[in-house]
C-alpha atoms as a PDB file:
ATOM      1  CA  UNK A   1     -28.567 -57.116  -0.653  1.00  0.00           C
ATOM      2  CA  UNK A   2     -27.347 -54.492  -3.269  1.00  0.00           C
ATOM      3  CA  UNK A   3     -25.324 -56.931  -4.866  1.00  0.00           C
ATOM      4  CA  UNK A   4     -27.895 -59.558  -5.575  1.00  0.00           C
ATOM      5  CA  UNK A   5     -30.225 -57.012  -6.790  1.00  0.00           C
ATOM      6  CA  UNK A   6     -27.581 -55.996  -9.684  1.00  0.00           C
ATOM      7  CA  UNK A   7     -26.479 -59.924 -10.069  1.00  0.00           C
ATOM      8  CA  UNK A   8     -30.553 -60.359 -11.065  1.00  0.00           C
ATOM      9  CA  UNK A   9     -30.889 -57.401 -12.902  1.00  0.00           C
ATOM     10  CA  UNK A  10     -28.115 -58.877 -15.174  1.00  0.00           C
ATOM     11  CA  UNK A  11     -29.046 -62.258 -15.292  1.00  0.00           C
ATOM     12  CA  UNK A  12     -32.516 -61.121 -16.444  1.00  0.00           C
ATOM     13  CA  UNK A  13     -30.663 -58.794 -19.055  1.00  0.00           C
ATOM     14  CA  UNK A  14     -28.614 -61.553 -20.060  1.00  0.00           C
ATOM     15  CA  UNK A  15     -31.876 -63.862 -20.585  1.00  0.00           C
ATOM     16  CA  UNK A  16     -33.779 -61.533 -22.376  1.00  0.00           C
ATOM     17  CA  UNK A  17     -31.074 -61.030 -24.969  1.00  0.00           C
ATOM     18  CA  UNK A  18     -30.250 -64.922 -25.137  1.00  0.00           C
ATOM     19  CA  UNK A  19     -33.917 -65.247 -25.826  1.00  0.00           C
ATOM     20  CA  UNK A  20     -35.111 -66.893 -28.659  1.00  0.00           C
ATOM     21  CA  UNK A  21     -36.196 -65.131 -31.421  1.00  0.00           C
ATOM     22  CA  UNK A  22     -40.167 -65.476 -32.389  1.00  0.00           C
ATOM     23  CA  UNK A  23     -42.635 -63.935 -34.432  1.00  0.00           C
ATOM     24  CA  UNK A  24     -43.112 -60.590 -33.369  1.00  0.00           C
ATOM     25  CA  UNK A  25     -40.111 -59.746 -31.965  1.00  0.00           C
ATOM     26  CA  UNK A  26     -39.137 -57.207 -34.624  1.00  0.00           C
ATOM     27  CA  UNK A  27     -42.034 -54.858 -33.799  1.00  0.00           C
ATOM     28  CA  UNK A  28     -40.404 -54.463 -30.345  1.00  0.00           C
ATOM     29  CA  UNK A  29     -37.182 -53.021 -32.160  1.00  0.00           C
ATOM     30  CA  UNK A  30     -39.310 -50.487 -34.125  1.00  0.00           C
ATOM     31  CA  UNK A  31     -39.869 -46.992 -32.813  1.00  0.00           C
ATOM     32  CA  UNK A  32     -43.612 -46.280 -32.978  1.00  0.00           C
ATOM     33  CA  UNK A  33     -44.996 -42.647 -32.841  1.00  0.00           C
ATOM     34  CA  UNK A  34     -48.570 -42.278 -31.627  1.00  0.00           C
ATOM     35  CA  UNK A  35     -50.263 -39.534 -33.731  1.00  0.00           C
ATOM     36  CA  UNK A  36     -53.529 -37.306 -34.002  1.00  0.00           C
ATOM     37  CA  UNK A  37     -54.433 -35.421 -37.191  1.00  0.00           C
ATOM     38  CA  UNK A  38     -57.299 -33.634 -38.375  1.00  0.00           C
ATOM     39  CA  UNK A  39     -58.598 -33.466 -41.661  1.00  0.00           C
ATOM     40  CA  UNK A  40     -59.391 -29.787 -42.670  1.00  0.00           C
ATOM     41  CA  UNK A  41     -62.785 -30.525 -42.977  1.00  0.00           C
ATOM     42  CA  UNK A  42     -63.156 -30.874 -39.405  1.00  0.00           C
ATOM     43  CA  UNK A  43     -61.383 -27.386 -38.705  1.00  0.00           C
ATOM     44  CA  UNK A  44     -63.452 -25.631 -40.831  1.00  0.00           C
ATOM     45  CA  UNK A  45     -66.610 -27.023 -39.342  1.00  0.00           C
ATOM     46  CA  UNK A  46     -65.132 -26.276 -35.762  1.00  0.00           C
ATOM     47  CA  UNK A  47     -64.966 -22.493 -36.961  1.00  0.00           C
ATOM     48  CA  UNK A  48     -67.962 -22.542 -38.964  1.00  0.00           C
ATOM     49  CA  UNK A  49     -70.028 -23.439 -35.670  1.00  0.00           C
ATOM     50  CA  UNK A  50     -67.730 -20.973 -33.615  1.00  0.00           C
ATOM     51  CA  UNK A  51     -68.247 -18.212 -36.175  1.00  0.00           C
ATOM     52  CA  UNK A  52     -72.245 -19.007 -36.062  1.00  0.00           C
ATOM     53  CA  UNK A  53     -72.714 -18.354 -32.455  1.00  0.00           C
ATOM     54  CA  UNK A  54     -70.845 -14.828 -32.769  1.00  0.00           C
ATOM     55  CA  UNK A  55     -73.945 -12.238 -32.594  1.00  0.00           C
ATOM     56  CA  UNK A  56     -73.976 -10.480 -35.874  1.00  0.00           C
ATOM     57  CA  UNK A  57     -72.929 -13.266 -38.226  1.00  0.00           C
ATOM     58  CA  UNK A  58     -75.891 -14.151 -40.461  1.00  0.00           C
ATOM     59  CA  UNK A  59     -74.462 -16.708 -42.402  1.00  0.00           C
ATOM     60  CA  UNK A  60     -70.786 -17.883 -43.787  1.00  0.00           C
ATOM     61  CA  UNK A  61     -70.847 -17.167 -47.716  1.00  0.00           C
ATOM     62  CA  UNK A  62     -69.430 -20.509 -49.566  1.00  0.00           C
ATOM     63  CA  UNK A  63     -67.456 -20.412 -52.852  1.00  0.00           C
ATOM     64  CA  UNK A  64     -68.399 -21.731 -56.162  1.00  0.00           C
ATOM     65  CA  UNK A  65     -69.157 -25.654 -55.172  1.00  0.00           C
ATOM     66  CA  UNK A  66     -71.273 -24.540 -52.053  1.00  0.00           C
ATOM     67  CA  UNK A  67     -73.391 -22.539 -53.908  1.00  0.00           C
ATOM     68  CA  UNK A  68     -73.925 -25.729 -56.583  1.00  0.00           C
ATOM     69  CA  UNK A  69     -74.627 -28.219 -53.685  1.00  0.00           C
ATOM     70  CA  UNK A  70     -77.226 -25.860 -51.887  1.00  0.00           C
ATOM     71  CA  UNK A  71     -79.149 -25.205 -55.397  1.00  0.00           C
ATOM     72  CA  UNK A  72     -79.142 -28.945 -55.790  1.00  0.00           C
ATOM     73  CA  UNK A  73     -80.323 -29.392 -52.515  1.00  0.00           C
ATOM     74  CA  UNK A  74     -78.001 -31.564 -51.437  1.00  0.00           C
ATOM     75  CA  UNK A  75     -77.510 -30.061 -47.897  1.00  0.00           C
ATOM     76  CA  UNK A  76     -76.191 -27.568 -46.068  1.00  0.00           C
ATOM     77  CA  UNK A  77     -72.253 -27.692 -46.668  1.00  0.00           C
ATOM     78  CA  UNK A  78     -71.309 -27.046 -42.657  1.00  0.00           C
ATOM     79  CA  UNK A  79     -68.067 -25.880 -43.769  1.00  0.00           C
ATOM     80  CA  UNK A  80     -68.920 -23.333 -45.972  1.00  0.00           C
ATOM     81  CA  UNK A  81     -67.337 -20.143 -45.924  1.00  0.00           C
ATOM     82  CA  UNK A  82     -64.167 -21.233 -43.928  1.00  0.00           C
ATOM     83  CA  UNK A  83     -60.595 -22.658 -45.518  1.00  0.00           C
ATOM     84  CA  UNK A  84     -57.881 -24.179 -43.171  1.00  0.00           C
ATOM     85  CA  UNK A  85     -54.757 -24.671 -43.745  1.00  0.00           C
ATOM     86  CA  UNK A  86     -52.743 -27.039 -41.300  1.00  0.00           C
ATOM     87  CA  UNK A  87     -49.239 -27.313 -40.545  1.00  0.00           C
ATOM     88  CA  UNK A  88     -48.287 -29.229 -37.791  1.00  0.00           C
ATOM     89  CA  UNK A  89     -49.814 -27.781 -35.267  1.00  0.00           C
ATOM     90  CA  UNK A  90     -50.373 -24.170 -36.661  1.00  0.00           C
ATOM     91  CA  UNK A  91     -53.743 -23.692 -38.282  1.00  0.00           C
ATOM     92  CA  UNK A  92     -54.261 -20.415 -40.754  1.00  0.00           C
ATOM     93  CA  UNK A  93     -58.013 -19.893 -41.518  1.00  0.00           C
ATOM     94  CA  UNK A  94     -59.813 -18.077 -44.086  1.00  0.00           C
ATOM     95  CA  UNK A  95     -63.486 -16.699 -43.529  1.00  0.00           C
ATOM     96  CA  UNK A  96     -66.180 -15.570 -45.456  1.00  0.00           C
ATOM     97  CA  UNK A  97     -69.288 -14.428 -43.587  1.00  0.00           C
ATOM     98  CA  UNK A  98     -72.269 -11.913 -44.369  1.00  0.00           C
ATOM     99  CA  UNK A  99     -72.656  -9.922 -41.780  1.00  0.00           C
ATOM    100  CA  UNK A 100     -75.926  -8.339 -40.104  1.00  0.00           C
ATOM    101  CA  UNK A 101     -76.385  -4.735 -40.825  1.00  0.00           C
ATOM    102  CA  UNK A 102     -75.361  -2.006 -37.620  1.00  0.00           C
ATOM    103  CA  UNK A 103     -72.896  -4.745 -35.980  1.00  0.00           C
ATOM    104  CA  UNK A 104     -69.534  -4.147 -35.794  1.00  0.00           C
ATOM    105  CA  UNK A 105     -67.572  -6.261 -37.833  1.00  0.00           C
ATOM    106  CA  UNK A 106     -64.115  -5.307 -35.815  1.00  0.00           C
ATOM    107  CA  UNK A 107     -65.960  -6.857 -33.192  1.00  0.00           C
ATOM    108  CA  UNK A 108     -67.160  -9.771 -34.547  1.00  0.00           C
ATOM    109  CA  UNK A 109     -63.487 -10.573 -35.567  1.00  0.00           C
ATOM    110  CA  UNK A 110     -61.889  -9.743 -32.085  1.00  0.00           C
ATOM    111  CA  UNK A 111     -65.087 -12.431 -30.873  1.00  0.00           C
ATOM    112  CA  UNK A 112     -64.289 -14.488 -33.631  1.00  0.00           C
ATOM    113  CA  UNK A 113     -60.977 -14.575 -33.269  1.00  0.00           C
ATOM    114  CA  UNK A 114     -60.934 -15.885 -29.366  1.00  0.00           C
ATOM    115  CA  UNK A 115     -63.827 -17.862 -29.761  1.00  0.00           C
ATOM    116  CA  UNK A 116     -62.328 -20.106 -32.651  1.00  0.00           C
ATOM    117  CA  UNK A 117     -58.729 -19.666 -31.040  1.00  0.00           C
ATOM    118  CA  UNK A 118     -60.094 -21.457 -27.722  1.00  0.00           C
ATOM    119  CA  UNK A 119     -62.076 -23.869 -29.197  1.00  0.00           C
ATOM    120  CA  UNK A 120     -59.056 -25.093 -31.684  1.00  0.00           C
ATOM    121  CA  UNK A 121     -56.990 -25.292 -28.577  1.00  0.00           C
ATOM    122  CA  UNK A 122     -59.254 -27.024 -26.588  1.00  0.00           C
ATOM    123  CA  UNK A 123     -60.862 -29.550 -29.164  1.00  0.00           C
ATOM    124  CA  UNK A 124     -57.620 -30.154 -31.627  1.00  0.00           C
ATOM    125  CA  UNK A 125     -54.832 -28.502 -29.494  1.00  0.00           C
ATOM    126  CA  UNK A 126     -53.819 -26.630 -33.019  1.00  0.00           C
ATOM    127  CA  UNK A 127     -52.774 -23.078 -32.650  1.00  0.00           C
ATOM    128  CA  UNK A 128     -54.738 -20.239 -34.481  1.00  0.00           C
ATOM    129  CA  UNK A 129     -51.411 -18.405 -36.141  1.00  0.00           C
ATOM    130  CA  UNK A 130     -53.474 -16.391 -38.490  1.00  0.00           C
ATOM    131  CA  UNK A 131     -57.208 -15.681 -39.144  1.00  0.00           C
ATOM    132  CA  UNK A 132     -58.046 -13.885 -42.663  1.00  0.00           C
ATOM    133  CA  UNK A 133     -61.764 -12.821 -42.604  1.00  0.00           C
ATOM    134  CA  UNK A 134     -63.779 -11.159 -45.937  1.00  0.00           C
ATOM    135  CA  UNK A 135     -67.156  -9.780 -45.158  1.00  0.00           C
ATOM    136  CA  UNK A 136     -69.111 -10.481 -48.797  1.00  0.00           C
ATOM    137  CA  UNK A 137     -72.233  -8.771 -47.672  1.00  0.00           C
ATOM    138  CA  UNK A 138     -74.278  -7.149 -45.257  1.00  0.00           C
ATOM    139  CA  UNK A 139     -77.863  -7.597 -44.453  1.00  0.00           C
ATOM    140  CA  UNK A 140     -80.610  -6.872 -42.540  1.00  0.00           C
ATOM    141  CA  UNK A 141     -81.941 -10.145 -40.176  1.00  0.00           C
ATOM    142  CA  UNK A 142     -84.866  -9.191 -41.712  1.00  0.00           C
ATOM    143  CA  UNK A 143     -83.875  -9.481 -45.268  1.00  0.00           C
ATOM    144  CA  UNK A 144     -81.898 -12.345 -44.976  1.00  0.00           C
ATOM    145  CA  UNK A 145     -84.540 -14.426 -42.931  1.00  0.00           C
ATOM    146  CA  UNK A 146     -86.794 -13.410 -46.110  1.00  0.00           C
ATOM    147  CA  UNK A 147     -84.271 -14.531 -48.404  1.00  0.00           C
ATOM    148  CA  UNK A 148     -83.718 -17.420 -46.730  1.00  0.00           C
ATOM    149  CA  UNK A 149     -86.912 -18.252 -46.092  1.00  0.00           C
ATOM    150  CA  UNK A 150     -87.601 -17.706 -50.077  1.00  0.00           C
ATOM    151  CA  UNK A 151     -84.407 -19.827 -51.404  1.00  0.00           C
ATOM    152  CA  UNK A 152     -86.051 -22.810 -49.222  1.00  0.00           C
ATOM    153  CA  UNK A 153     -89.320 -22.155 -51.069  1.00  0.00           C
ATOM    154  CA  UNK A 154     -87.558 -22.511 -54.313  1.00  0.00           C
ATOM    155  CA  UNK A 155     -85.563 -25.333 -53.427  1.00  0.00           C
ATOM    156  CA  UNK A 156     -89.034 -27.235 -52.375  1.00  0.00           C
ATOM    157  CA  UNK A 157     -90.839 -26.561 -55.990  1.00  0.00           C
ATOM    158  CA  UNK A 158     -87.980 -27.245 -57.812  1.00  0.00           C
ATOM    159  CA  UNK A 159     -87.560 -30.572 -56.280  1.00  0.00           C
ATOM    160  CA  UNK A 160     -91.049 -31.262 -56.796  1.00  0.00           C
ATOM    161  CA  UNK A 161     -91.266 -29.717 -60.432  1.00  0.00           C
ATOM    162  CA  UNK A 162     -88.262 -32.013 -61.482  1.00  0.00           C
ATOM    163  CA  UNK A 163     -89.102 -35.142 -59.290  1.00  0.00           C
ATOM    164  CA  UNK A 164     -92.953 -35.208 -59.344  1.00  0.00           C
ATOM    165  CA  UNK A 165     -94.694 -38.055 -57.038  1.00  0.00           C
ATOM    166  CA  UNK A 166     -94.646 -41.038 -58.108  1.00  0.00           C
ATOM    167  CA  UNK A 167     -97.819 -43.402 -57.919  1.00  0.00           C
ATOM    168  CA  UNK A 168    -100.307 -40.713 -57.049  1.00  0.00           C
ATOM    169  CA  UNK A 169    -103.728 -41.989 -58.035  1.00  0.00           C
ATOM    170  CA  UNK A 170    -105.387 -38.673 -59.966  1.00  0.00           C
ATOM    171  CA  UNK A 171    -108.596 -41.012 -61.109  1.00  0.00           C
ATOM    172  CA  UNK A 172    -110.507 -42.600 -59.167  1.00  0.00           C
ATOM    173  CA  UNK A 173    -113.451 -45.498 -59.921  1.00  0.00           C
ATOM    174  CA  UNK A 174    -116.893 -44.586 -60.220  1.00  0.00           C
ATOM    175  CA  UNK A 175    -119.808 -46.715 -58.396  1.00  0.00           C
ATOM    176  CA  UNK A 176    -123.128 -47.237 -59.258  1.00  0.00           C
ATOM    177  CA  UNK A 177    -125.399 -46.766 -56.314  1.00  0.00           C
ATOM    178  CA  UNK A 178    -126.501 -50.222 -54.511  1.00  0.00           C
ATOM    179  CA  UNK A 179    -123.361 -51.764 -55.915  1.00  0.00           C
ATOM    180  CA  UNK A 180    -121.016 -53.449 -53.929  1.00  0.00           C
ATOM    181  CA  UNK A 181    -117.367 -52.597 -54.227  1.00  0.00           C
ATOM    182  CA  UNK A 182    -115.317 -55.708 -54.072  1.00  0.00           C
END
């Protein structure tokens, strides 16, 4: 029964490489590598939330084209204040946070630095090999809800005072008593 197993085996061999050829038969010849990459962008936003929950961490600090977008009011840039750097499967991150006043910012990097290392595992399977944070200020929650509260202020009469309404009736028609108004 061994034997006419093998005898098949090779008689199907035999047919499939006597086969005709047909459209489509080259892809079968190519090697094909399944892949999954992550932009940077999404990275940064992974450790941007991460670095949001950590207590102490009042905001991330953007550079130069965050700080244009959010006085144009064009959103809030949910990468802001994190770079990544990819390679392979090695991620190296750059932070920039403000930090609330009486926290301990060795602390929030040790938190930080699990909390972003576990969720880059478990979301991209990347590997945190180095995490560079700056602390560019340090508030009160107090002051920086003010603050915050105040930039949103501004943002919400500057928008008006260079985009008025448009079509807002500022005169309206006078009646004469008795009349009827159609």
């Amino acid at each position: 029964m061994a034997n006419n197993e093998k005898m098949n085996n090779q008689v199907n061999d035999n047919a499939v490489k006597n086969a005709p050829n047909v459209g489509g038969e080259e892809a079968r010849d190519q090697d094909y590598k399944d892949s999954l990459v992550f932009n940077d962008a999404v990275v940064e936003k992974i450790v941007a939330l991460a670095a949001r929950e950590i207590k102490g961490v009042l905001d991330l600090k953007g550079g130069f084209i965050s700080g244009i977008q959010e006085s144009f009011n064009f959103g809030d840039d949910e990468t802001k204040g994190v770079d990544a750097t990819i390679d392979d499967k090695d991620a190296v991150l750059d932070v920039k946070m403000i930090l609330e006043f009486g926290q301990s910012a060795p602390r929030i990097f040790e938190e930080l630095k699990q909390y972003a290392t576990k969720q880059l595992e478990l979301m991209t399977g990347l590997n945190l090999v180095e995490l560079n944070v700056e602390v560019v200020d340090v508030m009160t929650r107090k002051d920086f809800e003010e603050k915050k509260k105040n930039n949103i202020g501004n943002q919400i009469n500057n928008q008006f005072a260079n985009n008025p309404p448009q079509n807002v009736r500022t005169e309206y028609p006078t009646y004469a008593p008795n009349t009827p108004r159609w």
